[in-house]
Structure formats: C-alpha cells, structure tokens
N, C-alpha and C. Protein backbone atom coordinates (compact mmCIF):
# COMPACT_ATOMS: atom_id res chain seq x y z
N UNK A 1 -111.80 44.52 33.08
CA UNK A 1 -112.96 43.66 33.11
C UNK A 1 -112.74 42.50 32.15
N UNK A 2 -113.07 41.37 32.79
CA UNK A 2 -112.40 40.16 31.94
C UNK A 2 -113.99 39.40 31.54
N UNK A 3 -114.29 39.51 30.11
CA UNK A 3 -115.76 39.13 29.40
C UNK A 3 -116.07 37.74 30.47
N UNK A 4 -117.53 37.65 30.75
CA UNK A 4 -118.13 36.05 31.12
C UNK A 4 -118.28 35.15 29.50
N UNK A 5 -117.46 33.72 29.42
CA UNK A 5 -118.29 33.01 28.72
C UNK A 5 -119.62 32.77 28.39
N UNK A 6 -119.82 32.60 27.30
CA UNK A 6 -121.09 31.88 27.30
C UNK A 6 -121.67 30.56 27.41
N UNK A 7 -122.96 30.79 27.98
CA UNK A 7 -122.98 29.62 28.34
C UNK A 7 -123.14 28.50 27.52
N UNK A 8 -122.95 27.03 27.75
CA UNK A 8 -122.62 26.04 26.93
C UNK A 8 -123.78 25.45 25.96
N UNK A 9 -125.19 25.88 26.25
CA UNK A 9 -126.20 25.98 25.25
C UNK A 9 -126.26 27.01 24.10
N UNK A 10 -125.58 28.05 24.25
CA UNK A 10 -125.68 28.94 22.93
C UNK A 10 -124.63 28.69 22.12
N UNK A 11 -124.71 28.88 20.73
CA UNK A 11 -124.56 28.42 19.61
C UNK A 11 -123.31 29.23 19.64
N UNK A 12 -121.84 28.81 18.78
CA UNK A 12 -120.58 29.16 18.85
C UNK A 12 -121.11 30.07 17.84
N UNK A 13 -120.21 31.30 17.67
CA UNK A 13 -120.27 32.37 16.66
C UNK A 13 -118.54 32.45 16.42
N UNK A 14 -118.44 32.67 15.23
CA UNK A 14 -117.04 32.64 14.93
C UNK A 14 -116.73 33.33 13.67
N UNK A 15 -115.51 33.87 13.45
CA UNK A 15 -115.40 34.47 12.09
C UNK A 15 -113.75 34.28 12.16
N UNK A 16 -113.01 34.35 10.65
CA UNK A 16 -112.01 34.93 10.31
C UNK A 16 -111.55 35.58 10.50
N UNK A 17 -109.97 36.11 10.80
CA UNK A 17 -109.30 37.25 10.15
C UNK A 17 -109.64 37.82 8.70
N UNK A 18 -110.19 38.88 8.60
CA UNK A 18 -110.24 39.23 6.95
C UNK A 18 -112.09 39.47 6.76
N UNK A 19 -113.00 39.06 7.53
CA UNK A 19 -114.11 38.91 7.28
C UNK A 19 -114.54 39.80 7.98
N UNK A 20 -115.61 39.93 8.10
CA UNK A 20 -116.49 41.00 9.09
C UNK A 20 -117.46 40.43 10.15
N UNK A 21 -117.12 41.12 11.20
CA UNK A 21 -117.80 40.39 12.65
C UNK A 21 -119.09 40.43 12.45
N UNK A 22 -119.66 38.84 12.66
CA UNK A 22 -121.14 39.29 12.65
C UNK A 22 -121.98 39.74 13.62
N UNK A 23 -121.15 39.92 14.74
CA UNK A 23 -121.69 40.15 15.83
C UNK A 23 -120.89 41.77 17.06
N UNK A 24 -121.46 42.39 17.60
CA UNK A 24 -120.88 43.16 18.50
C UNK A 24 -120.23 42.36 19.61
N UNK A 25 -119.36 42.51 20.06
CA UNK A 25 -119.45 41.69 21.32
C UNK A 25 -117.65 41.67 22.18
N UNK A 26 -116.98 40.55 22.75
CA UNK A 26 -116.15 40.98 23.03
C UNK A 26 -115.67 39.15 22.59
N UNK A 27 -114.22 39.12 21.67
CA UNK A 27 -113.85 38.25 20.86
C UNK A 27 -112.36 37.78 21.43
N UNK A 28 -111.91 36.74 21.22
CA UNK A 28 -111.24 35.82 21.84
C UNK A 28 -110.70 35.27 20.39
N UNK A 29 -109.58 35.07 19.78
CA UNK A 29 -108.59 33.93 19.00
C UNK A 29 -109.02 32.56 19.73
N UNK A 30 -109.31 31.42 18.97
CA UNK A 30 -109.92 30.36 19.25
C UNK A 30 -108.29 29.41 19.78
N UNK A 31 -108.52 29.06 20.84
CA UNK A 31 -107.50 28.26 21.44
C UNK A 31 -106.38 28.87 22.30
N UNK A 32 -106.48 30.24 22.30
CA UNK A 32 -105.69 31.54 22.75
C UNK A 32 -106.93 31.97 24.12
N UNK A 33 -106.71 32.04 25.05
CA UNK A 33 -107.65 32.93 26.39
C UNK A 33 -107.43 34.28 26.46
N UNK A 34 -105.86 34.48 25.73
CA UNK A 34 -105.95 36.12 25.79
C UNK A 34 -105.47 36.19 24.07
N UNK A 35 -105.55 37.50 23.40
CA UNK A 35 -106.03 38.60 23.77
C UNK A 35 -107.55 39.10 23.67
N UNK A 36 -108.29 39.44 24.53
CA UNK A 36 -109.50 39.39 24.28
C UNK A 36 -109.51 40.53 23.60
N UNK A 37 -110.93 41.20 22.66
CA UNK A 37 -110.66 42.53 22.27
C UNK A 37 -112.10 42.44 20.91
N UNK A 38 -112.57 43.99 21.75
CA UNK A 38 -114.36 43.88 21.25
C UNK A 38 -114.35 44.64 20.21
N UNK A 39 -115.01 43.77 19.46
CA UNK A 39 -114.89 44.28 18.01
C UNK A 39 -116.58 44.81 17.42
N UNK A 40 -116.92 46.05 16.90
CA UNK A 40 -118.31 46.17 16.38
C UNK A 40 -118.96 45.55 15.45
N UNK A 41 -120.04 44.60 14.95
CA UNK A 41 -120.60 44.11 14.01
C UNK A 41 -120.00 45.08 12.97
N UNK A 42 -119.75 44.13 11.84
CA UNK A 42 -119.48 44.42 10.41
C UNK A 42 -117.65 44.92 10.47
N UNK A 43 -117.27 45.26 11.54
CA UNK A 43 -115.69 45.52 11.59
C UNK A 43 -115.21 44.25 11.12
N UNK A 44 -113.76 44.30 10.47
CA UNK A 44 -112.96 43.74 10.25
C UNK A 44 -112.64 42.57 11.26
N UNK A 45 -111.73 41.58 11.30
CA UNK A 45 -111.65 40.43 11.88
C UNK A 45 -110.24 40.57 12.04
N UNK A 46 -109.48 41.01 13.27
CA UNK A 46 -107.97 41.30 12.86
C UNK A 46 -107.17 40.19 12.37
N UNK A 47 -105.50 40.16 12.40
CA UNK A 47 -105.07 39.27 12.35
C UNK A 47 -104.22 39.44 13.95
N UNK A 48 -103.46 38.41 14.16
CA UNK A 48 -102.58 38.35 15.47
C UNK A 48 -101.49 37.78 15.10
N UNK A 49 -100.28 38.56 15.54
CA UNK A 49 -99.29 38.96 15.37
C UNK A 49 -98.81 38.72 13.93
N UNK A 50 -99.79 39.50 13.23
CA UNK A 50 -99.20 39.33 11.39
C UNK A 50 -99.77 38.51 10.56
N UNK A 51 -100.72 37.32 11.23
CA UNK A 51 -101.35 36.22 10.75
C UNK A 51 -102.44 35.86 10.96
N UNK A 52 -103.04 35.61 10.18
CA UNK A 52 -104.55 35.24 10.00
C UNK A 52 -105.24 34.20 11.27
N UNK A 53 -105.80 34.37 11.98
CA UNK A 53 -106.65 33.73 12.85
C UNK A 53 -107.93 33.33 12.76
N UNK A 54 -108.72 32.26 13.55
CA UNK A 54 -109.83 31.95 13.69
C UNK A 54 -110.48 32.71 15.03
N UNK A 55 -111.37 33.40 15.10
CA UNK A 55 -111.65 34.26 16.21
C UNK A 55 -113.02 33.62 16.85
N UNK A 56 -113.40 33.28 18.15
CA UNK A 56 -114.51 33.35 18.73
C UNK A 56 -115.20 34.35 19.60
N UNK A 57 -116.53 34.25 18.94
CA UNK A 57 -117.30 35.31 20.61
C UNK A 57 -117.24 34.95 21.95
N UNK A 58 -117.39 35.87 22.75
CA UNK A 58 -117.30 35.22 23.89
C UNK A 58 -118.24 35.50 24.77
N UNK A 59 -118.74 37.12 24.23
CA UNK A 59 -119.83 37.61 24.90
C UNK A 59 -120.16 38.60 24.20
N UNK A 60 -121.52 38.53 23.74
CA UNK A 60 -122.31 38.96 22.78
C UNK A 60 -123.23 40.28 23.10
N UNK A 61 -123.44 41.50 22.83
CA UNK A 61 -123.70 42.38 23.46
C UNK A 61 -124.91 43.03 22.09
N UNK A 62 -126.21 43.16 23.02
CA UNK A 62 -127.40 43.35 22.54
C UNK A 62 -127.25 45.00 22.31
N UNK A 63 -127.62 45.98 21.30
CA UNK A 63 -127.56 47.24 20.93
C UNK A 63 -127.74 47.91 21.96
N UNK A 64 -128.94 47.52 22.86
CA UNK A 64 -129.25 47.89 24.41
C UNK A 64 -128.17 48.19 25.54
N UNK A 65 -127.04 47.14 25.46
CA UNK A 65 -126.34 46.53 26.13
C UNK A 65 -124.77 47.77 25.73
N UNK A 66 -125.09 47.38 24.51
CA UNK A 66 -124.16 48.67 24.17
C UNK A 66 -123.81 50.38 24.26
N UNK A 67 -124.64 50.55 24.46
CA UNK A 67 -124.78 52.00 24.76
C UNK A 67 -125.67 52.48 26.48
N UNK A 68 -125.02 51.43 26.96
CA UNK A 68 -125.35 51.25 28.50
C UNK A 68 -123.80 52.60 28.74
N UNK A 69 -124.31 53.48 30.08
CA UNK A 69 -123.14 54.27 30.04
C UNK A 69 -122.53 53.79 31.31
C-alpha cells in the first residue's frame, strides 16, 4: 500500500533524524519518494543509510485511524 499525499492546503509537518515524530503517520525523507516508513508519535526520527535526514509526513493518521483492524 503506497500512502496518499496530502493535500496541498494542509500544513507541512516535518522532523529530523534524531528528534521525535510529532506525529503518527506514514513518513517520507524530503526529496527522496521512497523509502516510505510509518513511524509512531514520539518515536525516534531515523537516519538513512547512516546519515541524518530531513523527514516529511505524508499521511497523517488520527488514533481512530490507527487501530482500525
């Protein structure tokens, strides 16, 4: 399953490698289309391939949304 963008009115969410996601959702390296890979609010911010990245959301997933089975 390949995440939908969001759409071009909602506000960019973004974090570091090294920081903690502020968001649940499913995250994208900024300028990179792959590797996508969903990370839980407050988790870590990986790095890619050894090095620190800028990461974007891509699709943002409501607590509701999350524990959908």
């Amino acid at each position: 399953m390949v995440p939908t963008p969001t759409s071009a009115t909602t506000p960019t969410v973004s974090a570091l490698t090294g920081h903690h996601a502020p968001a649940s959702g499913w995250w994208r390296p900024d300028g990179d289309p792959k590797p996508y890979r969903y990370l839980h609010q407050g988790e870590l911010i990986p790095p890619v391939n050894g090095k620190p990245v800028h990461w974007i959301l891509v699709l943002e997933l409501t607590p509701a949304q999350r524990w959908r089975a």
